[in-house]
Protein backbone atom coordinates (compact mmCIF):
# COMPACT_ATOMS: atom_id res chain seq x y z
CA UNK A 1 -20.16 3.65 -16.52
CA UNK A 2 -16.74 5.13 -18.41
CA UNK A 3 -15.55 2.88 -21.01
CA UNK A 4 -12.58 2.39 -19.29
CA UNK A 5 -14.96 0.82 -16.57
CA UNK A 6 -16.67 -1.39 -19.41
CA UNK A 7 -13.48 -2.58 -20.47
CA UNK A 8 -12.74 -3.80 -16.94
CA UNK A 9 -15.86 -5.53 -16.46
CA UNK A 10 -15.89 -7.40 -19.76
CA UNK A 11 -12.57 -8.52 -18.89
CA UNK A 12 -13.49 -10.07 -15.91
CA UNK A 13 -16.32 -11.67 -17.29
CA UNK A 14 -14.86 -13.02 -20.19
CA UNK A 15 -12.11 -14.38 -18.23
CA UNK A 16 -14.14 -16.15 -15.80
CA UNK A 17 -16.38 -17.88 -18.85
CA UNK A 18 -13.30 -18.92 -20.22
CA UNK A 19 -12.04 -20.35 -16.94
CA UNK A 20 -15.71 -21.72 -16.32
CA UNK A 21 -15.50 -23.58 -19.79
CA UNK A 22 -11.51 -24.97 -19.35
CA UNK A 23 -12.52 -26.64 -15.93
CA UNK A 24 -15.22 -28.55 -18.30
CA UNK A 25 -13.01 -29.48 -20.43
CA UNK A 26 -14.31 -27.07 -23.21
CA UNK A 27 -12.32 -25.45 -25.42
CA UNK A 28 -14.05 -22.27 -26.40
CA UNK A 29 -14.07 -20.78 -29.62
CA UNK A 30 -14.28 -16.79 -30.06
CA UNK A 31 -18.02 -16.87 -31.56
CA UNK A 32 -18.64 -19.09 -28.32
CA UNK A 33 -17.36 -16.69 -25.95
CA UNK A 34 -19.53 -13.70 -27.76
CA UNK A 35 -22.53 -15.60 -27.53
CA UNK A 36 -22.10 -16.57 -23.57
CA UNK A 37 -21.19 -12.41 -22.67
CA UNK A 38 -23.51 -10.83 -25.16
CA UNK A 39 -26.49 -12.87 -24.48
CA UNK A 40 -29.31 -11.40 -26.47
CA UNK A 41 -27.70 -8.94 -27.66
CA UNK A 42 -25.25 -10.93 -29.95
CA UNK A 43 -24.49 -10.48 -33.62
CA UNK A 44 -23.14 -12.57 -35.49
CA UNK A 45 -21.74 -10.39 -37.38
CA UNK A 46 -20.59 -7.57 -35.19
CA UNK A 47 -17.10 -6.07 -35.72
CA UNK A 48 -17.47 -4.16 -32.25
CA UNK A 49 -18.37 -7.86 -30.55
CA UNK A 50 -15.46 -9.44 -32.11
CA UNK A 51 -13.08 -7.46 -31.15
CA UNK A 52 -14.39 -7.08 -27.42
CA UNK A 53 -13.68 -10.56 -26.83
CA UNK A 54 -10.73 -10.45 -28.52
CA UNK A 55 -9.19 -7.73 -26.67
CA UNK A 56 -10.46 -9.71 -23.52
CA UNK A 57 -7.74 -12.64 -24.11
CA UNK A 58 -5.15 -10.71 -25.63
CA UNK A 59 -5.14 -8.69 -22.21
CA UNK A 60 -5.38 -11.94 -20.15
CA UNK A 61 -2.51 -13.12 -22.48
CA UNK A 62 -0.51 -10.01 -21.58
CA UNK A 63 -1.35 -10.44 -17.74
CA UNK A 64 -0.35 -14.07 -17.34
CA UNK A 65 3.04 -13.09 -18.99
CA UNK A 66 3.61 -10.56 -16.56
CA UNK A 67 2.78 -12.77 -13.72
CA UNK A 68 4.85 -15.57 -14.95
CA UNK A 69 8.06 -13.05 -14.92
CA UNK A 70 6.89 -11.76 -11.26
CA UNK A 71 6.90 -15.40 -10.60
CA UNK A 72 10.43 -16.14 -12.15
CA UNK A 73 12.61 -12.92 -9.94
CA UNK A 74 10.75 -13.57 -7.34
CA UNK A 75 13.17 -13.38 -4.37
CA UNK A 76 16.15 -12.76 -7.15
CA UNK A 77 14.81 -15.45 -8.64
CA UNK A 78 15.58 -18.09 -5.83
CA UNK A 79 11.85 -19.13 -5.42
CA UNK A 80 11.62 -20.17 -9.10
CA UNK A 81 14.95 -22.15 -8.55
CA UNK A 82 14.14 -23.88 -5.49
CA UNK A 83 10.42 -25.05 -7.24
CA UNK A 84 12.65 -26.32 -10.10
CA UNK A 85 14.52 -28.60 -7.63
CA UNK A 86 12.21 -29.57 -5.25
CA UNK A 87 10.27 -30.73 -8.36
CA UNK A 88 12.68 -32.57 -10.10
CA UNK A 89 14.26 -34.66 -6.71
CA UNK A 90 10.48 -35.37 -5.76
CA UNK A 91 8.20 -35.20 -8.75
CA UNK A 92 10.49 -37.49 -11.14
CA UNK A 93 7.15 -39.59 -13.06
CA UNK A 94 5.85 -36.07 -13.53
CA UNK A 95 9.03 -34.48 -14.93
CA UNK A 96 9.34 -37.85 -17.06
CA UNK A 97 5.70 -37.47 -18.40
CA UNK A 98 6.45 -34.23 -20.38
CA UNK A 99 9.14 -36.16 -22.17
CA UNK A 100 6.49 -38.39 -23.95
CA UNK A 101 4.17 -35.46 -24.97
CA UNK A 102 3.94 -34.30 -28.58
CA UNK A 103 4.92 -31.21 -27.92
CA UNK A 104 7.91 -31.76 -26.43
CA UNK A 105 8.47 -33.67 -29.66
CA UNK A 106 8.29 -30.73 -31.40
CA UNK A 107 9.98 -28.34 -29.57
CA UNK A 108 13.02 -31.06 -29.67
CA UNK A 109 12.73 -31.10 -33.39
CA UNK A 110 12.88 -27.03 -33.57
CA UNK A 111 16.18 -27.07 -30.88
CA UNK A 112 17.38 -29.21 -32.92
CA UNK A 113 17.19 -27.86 -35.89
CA UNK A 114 19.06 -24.64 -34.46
CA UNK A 115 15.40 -22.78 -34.09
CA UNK A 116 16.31 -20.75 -31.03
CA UNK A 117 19.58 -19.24 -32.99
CA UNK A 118 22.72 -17.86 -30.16
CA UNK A 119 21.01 -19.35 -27.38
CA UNK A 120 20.58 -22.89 -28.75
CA UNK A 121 23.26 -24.37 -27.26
CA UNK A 122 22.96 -22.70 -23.65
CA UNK A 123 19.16 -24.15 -23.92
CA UNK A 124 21.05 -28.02 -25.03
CA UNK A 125 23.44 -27.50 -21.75
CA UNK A 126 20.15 -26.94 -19.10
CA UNK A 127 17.30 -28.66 -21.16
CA UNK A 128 17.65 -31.25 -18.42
CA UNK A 129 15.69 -29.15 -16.09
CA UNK A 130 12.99 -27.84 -18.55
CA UNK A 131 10.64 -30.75 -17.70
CA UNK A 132 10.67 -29.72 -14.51
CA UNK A 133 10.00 -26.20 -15.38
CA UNK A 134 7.06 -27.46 -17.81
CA UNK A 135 5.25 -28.67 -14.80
CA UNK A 136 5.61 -26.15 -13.21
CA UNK A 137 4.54 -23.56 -15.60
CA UNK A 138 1.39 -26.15 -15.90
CA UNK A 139 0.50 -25.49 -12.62
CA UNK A 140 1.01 -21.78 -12.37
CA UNK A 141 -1.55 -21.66 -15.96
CA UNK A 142 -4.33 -23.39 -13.99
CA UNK A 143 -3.56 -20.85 -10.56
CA UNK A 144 -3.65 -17.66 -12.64
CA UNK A 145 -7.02 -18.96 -14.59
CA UNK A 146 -8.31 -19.57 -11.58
CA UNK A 147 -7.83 -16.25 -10.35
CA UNK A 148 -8.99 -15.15 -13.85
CA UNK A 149 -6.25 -14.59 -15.95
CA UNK A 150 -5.95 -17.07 -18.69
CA UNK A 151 -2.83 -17.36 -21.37
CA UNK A 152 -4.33 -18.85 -24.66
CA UNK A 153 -3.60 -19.41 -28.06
CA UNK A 154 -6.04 -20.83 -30.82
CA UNK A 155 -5.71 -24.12 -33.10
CA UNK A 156 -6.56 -21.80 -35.76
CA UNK A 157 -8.24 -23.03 -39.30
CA UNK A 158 -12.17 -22.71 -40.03
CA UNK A 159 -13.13 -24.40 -36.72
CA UNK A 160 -10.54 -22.54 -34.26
CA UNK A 161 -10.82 -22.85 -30.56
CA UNK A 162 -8.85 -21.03 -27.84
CA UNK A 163 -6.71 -23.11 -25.00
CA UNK A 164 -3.68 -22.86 -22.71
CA UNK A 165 -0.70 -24.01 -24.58
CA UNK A 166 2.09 -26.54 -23.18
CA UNK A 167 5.37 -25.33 -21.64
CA UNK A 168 7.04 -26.69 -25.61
CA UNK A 169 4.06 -25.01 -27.39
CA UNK A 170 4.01 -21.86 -25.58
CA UNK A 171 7.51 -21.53 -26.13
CA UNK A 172 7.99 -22.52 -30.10
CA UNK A 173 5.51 -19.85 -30.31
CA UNK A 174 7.09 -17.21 -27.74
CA UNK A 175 10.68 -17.68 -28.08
CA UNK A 176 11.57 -14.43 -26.12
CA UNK A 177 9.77 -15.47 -22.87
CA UNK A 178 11.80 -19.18 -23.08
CA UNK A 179 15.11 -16.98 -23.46
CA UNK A 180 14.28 -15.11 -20.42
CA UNK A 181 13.47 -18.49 -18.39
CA UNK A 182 16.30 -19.98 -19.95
CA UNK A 183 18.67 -16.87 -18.63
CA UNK A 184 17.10 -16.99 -15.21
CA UNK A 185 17.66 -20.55 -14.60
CA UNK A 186 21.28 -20.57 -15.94
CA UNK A 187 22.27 -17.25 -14.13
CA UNK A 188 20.41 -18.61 -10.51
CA UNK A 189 21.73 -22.54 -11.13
CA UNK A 190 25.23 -20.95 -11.05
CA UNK A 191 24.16 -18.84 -7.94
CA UNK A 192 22.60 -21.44 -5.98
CA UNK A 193 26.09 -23.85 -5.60
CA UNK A 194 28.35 -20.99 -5.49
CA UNK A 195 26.09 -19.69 -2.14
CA UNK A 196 24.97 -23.47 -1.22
CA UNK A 197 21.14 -22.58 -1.03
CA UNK A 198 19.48 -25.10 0.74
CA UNK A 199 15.95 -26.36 -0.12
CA UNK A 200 13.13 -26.62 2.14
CA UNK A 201 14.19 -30.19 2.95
CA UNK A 202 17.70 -29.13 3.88
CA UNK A 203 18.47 -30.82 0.60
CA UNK A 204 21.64 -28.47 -0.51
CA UNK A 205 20.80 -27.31 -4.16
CA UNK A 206 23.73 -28.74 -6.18
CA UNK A 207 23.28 -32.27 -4.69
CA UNK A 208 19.15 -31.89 -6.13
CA UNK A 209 19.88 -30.31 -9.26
CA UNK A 210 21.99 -33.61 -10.31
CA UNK A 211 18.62 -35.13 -10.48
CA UNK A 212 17.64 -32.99 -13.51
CA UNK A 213 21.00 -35.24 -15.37
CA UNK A 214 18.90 -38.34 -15.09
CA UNK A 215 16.28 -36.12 -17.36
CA UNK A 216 18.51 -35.51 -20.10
CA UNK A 217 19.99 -39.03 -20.55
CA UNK A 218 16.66 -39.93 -21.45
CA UNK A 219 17.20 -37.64 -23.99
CA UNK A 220 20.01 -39.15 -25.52
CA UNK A 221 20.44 -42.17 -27.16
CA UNK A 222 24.66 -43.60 -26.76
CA UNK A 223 25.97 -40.71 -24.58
CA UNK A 224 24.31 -41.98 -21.54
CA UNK A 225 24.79 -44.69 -19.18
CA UNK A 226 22.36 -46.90 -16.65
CA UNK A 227 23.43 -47.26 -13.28
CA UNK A 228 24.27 -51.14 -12.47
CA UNK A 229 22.29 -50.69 -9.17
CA UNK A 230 19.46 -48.69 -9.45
CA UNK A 231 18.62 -48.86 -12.94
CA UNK A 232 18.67 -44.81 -13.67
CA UNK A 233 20.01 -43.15 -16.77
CA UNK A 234 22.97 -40.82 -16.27
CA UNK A 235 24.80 -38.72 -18.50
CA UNK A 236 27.94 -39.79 -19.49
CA UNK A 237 30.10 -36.85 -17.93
CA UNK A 238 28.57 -38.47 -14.58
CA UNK A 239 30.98 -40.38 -13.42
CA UNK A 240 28.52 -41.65 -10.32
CA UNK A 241 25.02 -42.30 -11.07
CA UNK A 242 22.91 -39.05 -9.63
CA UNK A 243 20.65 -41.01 -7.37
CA UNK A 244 22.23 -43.54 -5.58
CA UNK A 245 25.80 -42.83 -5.92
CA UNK A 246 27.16 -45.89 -7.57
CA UNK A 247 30.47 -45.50 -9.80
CA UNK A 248 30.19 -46.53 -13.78
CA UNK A 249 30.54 -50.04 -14.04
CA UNK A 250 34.40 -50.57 -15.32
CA UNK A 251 34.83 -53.11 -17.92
CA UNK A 252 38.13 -55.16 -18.49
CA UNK A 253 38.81 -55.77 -22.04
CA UNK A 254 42.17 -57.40 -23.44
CA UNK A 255 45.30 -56.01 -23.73
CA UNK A 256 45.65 -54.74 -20.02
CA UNK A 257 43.12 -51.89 -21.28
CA UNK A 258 39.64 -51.01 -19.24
CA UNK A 259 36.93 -48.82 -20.46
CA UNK A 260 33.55 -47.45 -18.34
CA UNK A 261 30.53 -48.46 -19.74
């Protein structure tokens, strides 16, 4: 067999362990991983070993990457756009689940902070849809590993493990692959109303994308409003409440003046 051959095979081997052990819940370290491909043949100690396996998940790294960008301009990038909608108008409890993670915590804290320099601010304007997005990109990780591809960083420190990071994780770490998303999404959200795309449903995307508003007033703590009917949270430059279509409540105060809550 050519090297080039041995390459390939050890990739697809390694790939499918490391599948094998994230389905059980196992996290697998990169001594783990030599043990389970080498068999009796393992050293502890081998340079050669070590930097098989590594080469294995760099190269899976490299792969998912390119089939996450496939993914994102697929169809001019109207498939990724129409996923983003359809999830946030019907997947709401999942979109509001990555809200309450850790990592989202973090990657908050780094936006905040100004961490993703020029393109801060265009990230502030659409982070409303990124929960959707983060589910997504959740279920795309466990499709490619399946198929035996497999993104994954390690904890690092004595006792490091590899897994698949989180949409915030992955993206703190890999800031140019969240600027690309982030471009995509801004340049196809414009797209979308300006051509009226319609999603599966019939749903016409600038009426579903409203739903990703009622995201990011949960991010914010006086600039959004609840709706008087329904209960949701709505940005404050809504002036009706994104899901049922109920006006701010007007408040009379003295003096002839009125204010919206």
């Amino acid at each position: 067999m050519t090297k080039e051959g041995k390459i390939s095979r050890a990739y697809v081997e390694v790939q499918n362990m490391i599948t094998k052990y994230l389905e059980k819940g196992i996290h697998p370290s990169t001594d783990l991983l030599k043990q389970a491909f080498y068999g009796d043949k393992y050293d502890k100690d081998s340079r050669e070993q070590q930097e098989t396996i590594y080469g294995c998940i760099i190269r899976g790294r490299e792969t998912v990457i390119k089939l996450w960008d496939l993914y994102l301009l697929d169809s001019g990038g109207k498939t990724f756009l129409k996923d983003v909608a359809y999830t946030e108008v019907y997947e709401p409890e999942e979109c509001g689940k990555e809200l309450i993670t850790e990592d989202f915590s973090k990657f908050h804290l780094e936006l905040q902070n100004g961490k993703f320099g020029k393109d801060t601010e265009v990230i502030k304007q659409n982070l409303g849809h990124f929960p959707a997005i983060a589910v997504i990109l959740g279920r795309k990780m466990k499709f490619f590993s399946k198929k035996g591809h497999n993104f994954l960083t390690a904890t690092g420190g004595k006792d490091s493990v590899w897994y698949i990071p989180s949409y915030w994780a992955w993206n703190i770490r890999e800031y140019k692959l969240y600027n690309r998303t982030v471009k995509i999404l801004y340049t196809q959200l414009r797209r979308g109303i300006k051509t009226k795309v319609l999603l599966p449903s019939g749903v016409p995307l600038e009426e579903a994308i409203k739903y990703g508003t009622i995201i990011e007033a949960a991010l914010r703590d006086t600039t959004s409003w609840a709706c008087p009917k329904c209960g949701a949270r709505n940005i404050a430059e809504n002036d009706k409440c994104a899901i049922c279509k109920t006006e701010k409540t007007v408040i009379k105060v003295k003096k002839g003046k009125s204010k919206k809550s």
